[in-house]
Each structure stands twice: as C-alpha cells, then as structure tokens.
Protein backbone atom coordinates (compact mmCIF):
# COMPACT_ATOMS: atom_id res chain seq x y z
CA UNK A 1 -17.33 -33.90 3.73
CA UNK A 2 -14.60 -32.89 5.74
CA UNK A 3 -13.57 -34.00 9.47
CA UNK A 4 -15.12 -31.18 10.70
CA UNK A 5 -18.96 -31.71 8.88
CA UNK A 6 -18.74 -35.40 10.14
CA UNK A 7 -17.90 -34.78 14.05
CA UNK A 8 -20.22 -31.73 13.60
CA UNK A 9 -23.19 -34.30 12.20
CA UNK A 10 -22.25 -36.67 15.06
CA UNK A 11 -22.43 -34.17 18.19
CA UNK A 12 -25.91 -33.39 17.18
CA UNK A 13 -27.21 -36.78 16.30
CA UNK A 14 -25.67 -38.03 19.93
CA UNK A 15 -26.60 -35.24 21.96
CA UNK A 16 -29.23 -32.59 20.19
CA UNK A 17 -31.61 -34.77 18.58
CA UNK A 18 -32.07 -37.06 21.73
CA UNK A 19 -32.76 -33.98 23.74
CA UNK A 20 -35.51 -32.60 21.05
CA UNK A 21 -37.10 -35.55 21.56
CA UNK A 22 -37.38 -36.25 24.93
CA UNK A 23 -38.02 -32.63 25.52
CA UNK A 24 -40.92 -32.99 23.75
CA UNK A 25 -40.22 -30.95 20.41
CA UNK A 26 -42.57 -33.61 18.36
CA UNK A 27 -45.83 -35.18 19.45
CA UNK A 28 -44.36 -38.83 20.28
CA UNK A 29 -44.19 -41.41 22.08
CA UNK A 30 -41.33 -42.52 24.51
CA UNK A 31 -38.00 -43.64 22.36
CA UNK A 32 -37.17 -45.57 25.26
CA UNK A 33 -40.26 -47.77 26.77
CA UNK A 34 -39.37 -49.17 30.24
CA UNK A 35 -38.58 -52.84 31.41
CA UNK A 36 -41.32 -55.25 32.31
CA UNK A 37 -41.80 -55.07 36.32
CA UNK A 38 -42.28 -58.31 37.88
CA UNK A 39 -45.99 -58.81 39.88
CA UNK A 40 -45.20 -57.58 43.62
CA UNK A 41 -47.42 -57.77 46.46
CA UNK A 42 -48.13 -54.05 45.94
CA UNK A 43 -49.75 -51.80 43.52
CA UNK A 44 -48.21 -51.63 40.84
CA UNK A 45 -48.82 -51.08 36.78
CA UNK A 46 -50.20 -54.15 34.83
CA UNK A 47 -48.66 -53.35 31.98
CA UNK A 48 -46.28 -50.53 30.72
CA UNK A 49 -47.96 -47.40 29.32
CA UNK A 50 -46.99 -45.09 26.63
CA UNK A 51 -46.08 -41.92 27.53
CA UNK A 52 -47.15 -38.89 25.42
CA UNK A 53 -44.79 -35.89 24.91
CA UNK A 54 -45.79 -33.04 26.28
CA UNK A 55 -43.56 -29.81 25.96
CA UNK A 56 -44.49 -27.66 28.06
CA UNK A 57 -45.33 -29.91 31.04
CA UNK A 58 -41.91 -30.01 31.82
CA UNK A 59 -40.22 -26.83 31.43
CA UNK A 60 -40.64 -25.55 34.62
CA UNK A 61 -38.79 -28.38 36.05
CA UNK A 62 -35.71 -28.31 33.57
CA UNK A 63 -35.16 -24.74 34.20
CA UNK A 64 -35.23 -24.69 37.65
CA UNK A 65 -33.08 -28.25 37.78
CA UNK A 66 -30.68 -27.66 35.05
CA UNK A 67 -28.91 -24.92 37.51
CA UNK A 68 -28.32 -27.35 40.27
CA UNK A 69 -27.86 -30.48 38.33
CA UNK A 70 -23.55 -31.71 37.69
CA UNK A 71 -21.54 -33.60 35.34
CA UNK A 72 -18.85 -35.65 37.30
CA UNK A 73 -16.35 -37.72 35.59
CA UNK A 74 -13.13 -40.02 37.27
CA UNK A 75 -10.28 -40.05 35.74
CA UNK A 76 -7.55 -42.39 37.04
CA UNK A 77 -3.78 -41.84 35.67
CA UNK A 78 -4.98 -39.67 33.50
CA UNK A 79 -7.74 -42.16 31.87
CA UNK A 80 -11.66 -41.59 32.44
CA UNK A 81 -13.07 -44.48 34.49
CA UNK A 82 -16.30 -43.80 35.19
CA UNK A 83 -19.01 -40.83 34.45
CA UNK A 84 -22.54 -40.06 35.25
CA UNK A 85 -24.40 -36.79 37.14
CA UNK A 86 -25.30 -35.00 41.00
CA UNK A 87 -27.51 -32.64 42.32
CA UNK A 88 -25.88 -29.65 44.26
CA UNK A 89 -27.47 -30.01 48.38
CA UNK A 90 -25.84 -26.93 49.89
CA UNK A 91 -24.74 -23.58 48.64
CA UNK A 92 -21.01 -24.31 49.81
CA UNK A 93 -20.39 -26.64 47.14
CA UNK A 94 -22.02 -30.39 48.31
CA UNK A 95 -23.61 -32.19 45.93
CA UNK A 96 -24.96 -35.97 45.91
CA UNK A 97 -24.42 -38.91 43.88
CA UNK A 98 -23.48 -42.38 43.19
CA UNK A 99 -20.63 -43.85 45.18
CA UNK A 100 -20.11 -45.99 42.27
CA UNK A 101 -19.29 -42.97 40.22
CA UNK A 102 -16.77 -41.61 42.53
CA UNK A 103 -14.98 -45.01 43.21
CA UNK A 104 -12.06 -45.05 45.79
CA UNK A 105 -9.27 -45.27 43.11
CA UNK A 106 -10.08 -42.33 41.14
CA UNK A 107 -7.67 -40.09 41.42
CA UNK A 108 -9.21 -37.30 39.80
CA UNK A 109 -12.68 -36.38 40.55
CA UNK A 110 -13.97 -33.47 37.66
CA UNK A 111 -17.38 -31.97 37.75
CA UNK A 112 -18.77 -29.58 35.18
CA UNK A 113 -21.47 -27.20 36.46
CA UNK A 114 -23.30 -24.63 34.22
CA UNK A 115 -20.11 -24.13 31.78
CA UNK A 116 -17.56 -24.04 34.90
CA UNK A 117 -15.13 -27.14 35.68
CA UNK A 118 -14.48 -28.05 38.32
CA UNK A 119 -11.99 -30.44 40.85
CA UNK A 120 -14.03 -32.41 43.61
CA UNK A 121 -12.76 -34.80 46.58
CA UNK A 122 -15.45 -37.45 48.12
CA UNK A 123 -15.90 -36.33 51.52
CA UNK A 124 -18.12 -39.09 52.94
CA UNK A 125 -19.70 -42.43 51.78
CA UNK A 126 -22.38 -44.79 52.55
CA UNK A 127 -21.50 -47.88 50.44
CA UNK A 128 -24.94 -49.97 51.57
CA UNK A 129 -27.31 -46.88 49.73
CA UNK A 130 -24.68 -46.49 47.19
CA UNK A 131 -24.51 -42.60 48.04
CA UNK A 132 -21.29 -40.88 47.72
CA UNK A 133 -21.37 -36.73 49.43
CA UNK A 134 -18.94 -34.70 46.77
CA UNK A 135 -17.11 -31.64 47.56
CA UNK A 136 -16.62 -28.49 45.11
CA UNK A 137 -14.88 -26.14 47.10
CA UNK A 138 -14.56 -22.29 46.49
CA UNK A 139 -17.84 -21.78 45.48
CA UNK A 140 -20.47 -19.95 48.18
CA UNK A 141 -23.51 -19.15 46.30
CA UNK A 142 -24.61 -22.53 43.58
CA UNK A 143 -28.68 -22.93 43.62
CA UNK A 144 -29.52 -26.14 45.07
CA UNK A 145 -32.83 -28.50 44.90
CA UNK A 146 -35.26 -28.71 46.52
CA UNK A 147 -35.72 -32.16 47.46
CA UNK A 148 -39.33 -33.90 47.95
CA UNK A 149 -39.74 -35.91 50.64
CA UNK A 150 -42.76 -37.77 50.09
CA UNK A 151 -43.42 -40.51 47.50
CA UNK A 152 -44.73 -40.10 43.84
CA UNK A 153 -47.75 -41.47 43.00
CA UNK A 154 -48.91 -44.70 40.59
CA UNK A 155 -48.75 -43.96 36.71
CA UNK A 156 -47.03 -40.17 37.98
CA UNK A 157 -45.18 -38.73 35.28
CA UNK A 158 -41.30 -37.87 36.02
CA UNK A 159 -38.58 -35.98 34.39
CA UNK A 160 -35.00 -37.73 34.28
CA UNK A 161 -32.70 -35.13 34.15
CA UNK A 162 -28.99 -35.68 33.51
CA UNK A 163 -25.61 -33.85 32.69
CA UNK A 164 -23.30 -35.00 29.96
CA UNK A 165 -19.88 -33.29 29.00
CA UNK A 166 -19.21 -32.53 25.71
CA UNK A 167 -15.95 -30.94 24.48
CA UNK A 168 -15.92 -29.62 28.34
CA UNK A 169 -19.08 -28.28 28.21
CA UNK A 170 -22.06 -29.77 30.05
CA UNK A 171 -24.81 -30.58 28.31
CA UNK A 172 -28.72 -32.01 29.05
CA UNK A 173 -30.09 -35.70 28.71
CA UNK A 174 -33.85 -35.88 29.37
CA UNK A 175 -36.31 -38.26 29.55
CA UNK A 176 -39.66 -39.11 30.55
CA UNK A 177 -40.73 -42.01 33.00
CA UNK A 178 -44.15 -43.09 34.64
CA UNK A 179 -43.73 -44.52 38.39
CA UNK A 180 -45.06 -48.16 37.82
CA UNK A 181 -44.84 -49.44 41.02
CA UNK A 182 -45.34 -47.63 44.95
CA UNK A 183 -44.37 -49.94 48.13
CA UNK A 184 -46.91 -49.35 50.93
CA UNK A 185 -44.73 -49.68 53.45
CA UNK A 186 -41.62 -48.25 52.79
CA UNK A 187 -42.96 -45.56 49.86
CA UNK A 188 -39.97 -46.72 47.76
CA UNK A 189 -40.98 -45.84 43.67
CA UNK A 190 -40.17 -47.68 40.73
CA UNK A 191 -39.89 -46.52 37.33
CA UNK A 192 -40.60 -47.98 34.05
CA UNK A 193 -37.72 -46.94 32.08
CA UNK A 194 -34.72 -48.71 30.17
CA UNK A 195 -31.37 -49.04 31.16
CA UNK A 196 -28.88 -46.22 29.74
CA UNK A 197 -25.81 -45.73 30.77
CA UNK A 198 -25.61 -42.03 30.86
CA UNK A 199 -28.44 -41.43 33.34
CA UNK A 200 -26.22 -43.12 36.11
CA UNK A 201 -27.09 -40.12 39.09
CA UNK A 202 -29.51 -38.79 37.25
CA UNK A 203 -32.49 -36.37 38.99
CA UNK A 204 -35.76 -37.94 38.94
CA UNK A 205 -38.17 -34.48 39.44
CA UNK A 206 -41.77 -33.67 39.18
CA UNK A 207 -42.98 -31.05 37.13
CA UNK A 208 -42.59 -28.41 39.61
CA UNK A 209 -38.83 -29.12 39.43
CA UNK A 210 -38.56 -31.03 42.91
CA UNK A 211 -35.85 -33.62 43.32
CA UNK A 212 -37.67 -37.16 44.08
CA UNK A 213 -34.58 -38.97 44.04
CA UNK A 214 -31.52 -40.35 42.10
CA UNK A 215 -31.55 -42.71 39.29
CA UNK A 216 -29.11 -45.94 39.74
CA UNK A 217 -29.33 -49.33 38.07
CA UNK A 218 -28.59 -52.35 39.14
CA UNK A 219 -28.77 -55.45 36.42
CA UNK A 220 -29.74 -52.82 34.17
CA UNK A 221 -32.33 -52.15 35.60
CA UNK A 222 -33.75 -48.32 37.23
CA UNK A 223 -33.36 -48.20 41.20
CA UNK A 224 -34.38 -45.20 42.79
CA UNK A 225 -32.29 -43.70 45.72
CA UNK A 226 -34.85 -41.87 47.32
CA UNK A 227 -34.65 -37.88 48.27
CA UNK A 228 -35.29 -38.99 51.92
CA UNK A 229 -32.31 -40.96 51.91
CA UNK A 230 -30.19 -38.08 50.56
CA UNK A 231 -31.23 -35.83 52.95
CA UNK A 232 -30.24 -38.76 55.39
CA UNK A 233 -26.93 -39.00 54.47
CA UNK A 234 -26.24 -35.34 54.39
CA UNK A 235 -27.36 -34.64 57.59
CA UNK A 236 -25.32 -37.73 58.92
CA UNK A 237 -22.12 -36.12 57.19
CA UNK A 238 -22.86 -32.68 58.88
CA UNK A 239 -23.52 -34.35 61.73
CA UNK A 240 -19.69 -36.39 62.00
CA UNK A 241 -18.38 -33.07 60.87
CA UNK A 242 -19.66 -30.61 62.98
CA UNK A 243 -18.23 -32.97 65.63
CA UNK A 244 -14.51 -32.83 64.51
C-alpha cells in the first residue's frame, strides 16, 4: 500500500470513525465511560450510567453549534504549542475559550472556522476562571450561541462538541456525557466523562443546541466553565472597553 492508502486509512480511523460513533451511527454504548465522582454533600449519581446512542437526539444541536463552534491552535516560533476549541459570542468576531490555550507566549494565535483560517490576538483574560476573550477581526456577520444560563439537570444528557484541524480544515469531535453531579448552591454541573485531550474548550450543549458551558480539565479530570461565567467575562471586557 502506498503512502497515500496508509495516511488515507489513518485520517479516517483518527477522525471519521470516532465521529460515527459518538454521533450515534451504531446502537452503542459510550466508548469513553466517565471518571468515578467522589461522594459530595450534594446530589449527585451513585454510580456512572451507560449512555445509549441515540442519533437523532442530537442533531439539532450539532447543526446549529457546528457554525459557531472554532478550532484555535498556538504556534510559538513557528512550532504548535498548544490546541483545543471556542465558541463565537458576538457577530464581530469574539469568541471564548481557555486561557490556557491561548497562553501569553504564543506568538501566533490561528483559528479555523467553517473551512476559513484565521489570525486571532487575546484581547482580555481572567486567569482565576481560566477564560481567555479571542479576537477574529474582519469578520461582521459569524452565527453565535446561544448560551443557557441556568443549570442542567441530574443524569441530563449533553453533547460535547469540539473542533479539530486536519490538513487546515476543521473538523468535528463529539461525544456524549450525563451531568452526574448538580451543586445546590452555586448550580455548578459535573460531568461523567474521561479525560481527552482534544476536547480542551469544548461546547457542552443540550439538545436544542444551547451552550451550557466550556469543557476544561484539571488532573484529568472534566471541569465545567459555566455559560454564566462567559457571559460574565464578556460583559466585563465590553465593559473596560467601552470605557477607553
């Protein structure tokens, strides 16, 4: 088999077969079952479920978050330091994700966005939430999300939606999650899902394709920056802004 056959055989068993199967193209249970959550003095799931497949549950949601959804790589001298995804907040060209993405010594921040590339500068930070505000100028008219304020529920099912860039082209990692745990008090969510490194800023949606949050880890584990927060953060940046 020639060079071509094997990087052909690879691309798909990387990226397309992992998406059939989150997706939902086979009746299945989840390839990747969630960590163990430790008891809290909240409610929270006894013990992880399985989650069943279901492909059309949610379609909806991936084609109305696929549009708003980026790909963001740093690059510094020339080498690619970090990499994970954002969600597009304003029309102008804002989007959201992690600061630890975007970290100060990148040089060169790239961000792929339905088959267009393009160059992005970190306009504002909040190192405590781990939130980094991203611009892509000279655009006027991206579709953002539509964030959800208000907290999931226990044993809800969510999408995890992320962007990956192949060859320069931007491409979809899914997966399902169940919310295993809800905090009274504060209405933060946990998740039960595994660690994987490519769903660093990934959108956490419901079915009706609104934006719950973004996926981080920390000690491989999934830590959800909440939608609220987002919203807090860009409001605080328009806020400084407006005042300069």
């Amino acid at each position: 088999m020639g060079a071509a056959g094997v990087a052909g055989g690879l691309i798909a068993i990387i990226f397309i077969m992992p998406i059939l199967l989150r997706v939902g193209f086979w009746n299945t249970t989840a390839i990747l079952s969630g960590p163990t959550i430790s008891p809290q003095p909240t409610k929270s799931v006894n013990s992880e479920p399985s989650v069943t497949f279901q492909p059309n549950y949610f379609s909806q949601a991936i084609n109305k978050i696929q549009p708003s959804a980026v790909a963001v790589q740093s690059f510094s001298g020339g080498t690619l330091i970090r990499y994970g995804s954002g969600i597009i907040l304003t029309q102008d060209g804002l989007f959201a994700t992690l600061n630890s993405i975007v970290p100060v010594n990148a040089g060169v921040i790239q961000v792929t966005n339905s088959g267009k590339i393009y160059k992005a500068k970190v306009v504002f930070r909040d190192y405590t939430k781990n939130i980094a505000i991203v611009s892509m100028a000279e655009e006027n008219n991206l579709q953002v999300v539509r964030l959800r304020l208000e907290s999931p529920v226990l044993g809800q099912k969510l999408l995890v939606f992320a962007e990956a860039v192949d060859f320069s082209e931007d491409k979809p990692l899914i997966n399902e999650a169940l919310v295993s745990q809800v905090e009274k008090n504060s209405s933060q969510f946990k998740l039960a899902l595994s660690y994987e490194p490519s769903f660093y800023g990934a959108a956490i949606t419901d079915n009706e394709g609104m934006v719950l949050g973004l996926l981080d880890f920390r000690n491989q584990k999934p830590a959800v920056i909440m939608s609220k927060t987002l919203d807090n953060v860009l409001n605080a940046y328009l806020t400084n802004n407006s005042k300069l």
